[in-house]
Protein backbone atom coordinates (compact mmCIF):
# COMPACT_ATOMS: atom_id res chain seq x y z
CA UNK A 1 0.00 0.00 0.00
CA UNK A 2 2.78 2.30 0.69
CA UNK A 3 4.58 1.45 -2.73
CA UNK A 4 1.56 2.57 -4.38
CA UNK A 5 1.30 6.08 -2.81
CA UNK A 6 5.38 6.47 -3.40
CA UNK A 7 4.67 5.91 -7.12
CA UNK A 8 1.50 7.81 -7.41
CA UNK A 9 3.23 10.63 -5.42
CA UNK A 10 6.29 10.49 -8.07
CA UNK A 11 3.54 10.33 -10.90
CA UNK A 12 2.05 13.20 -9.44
CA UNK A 13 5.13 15.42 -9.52
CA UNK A 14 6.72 14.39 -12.85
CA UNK A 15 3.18 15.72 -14.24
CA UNK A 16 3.57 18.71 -12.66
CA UNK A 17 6.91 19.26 -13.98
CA UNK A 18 5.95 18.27 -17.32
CA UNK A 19 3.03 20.32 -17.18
CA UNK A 20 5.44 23.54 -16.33
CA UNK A 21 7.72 22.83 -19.11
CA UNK A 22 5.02 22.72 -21.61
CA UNK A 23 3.62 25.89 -20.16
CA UNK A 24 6.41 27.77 -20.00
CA UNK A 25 8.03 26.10 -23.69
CA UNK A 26 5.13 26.53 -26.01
CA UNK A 27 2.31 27.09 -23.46
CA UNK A 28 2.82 31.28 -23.61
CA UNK A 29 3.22 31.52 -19.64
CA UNK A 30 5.53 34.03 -18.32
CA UNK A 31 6.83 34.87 -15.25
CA UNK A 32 5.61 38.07 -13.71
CA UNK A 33 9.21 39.87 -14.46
CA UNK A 34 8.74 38.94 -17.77
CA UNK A 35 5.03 40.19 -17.68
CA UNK A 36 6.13 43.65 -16.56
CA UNK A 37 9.07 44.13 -19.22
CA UNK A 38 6.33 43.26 -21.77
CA UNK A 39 4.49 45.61 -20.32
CA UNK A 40 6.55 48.35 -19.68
CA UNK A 41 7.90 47.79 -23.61
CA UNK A 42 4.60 48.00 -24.94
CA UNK A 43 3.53 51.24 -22.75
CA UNK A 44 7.17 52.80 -24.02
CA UNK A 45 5.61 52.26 -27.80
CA UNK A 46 2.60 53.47 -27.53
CA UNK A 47 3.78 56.93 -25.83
CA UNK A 48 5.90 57.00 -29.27
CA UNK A 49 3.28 56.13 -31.27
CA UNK A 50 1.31 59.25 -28.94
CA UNK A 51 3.73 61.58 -29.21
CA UNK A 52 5.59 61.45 -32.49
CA UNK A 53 2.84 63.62 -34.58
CA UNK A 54 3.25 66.09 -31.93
CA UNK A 55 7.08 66.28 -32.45
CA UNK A 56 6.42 66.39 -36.28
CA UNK A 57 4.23 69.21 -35.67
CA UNK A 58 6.45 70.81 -33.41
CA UNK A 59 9.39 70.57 -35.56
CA UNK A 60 7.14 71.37 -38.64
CA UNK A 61 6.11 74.48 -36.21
CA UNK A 62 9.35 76.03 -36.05
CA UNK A 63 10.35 79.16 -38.40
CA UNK A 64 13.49 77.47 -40.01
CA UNK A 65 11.58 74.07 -40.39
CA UNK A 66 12.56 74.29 -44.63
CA UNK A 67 16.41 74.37 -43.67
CA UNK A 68 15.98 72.09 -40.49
CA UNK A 69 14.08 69.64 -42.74
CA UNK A 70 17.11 69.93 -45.53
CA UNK A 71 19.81 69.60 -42.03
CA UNK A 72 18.07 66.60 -41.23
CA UNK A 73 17.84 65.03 -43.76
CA UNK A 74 21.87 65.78 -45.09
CA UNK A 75 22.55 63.70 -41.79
CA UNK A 76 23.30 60.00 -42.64
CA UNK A 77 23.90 58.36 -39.37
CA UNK A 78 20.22 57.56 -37.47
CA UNK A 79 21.86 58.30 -34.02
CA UNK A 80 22.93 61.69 -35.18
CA UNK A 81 19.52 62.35 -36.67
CA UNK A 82 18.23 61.80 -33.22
CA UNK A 83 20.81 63.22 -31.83
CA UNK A 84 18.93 66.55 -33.94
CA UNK A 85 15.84 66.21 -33.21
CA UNK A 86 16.87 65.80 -29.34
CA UNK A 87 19.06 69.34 -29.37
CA UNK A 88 16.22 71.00 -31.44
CA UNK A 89 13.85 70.18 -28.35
CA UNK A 90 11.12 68.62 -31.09
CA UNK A 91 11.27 65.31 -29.09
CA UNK A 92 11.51 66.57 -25.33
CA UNK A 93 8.44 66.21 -23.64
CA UNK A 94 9.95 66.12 -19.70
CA UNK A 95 10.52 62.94 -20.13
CA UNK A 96 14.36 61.75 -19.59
CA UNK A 97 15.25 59.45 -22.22
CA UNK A 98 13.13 60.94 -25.40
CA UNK A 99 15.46 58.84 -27.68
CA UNK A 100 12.85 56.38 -28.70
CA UNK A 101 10.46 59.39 -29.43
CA UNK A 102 13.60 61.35 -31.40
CA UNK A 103 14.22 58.06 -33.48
CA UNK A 104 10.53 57.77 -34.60
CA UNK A 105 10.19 61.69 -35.27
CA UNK A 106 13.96 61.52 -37.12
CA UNK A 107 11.99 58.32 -39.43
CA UNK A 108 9.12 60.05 -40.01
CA UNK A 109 10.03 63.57 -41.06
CA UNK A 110 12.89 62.21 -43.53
CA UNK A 111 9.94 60.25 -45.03
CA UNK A 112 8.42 64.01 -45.72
């Protein structure tokens, strides 16, 4: 009788392992760090997605926005075209890091 509740008890928790790696593999479960960066990723996009018309229009805004436009789009390097948009304050909304914002404004006004 014992025997049988050592093997069931063995059964029971290779399942449960099994089960996890299944989940975890190809199941779509994620732990809650994971959850969060996923999160905090997708929040980080859509602010860009928010904001980036606004720096087009500020930047579009601005009295020298013909030469700024022809600056910007002389610049070859993508960091450096952020780098532009960062110094011109088109992309600074109080937020510390507006990089992601700069690099989506940079994209979309050399598309103009």
């Amino acid at each position: 009788m014992e025997q049988t509740w050592t093997y069931s008890l063995w059964g029971a928790a290779a399942g449960a392992a099994a089960l996890a790696i299944v989940g975890f593999t190809w199941g779509g479960w994620v732990t809650g760090g994971q959850a969060e960066a996923m999160t905090l990723k997708r929040s980080e996009a859509a602010v860009v997605a928010v904001l980036t018309p606004i720096c087009i229009e500020r930047f579009q805004g601005n009295a020298n926005a013909p030469a700024n436009l022809v600056a910007l789009k002389n610049i070859s390097q993508s960091w450096s075209r952020r780098d532009y948009i960062v110094s011109g304050g088109w992309a600074t909304f109080g937020q510390s890091r507006p990089f992601e914002l700069a690099d989506a404004c940079a994209e979309a006004l050399n598309k103009l």
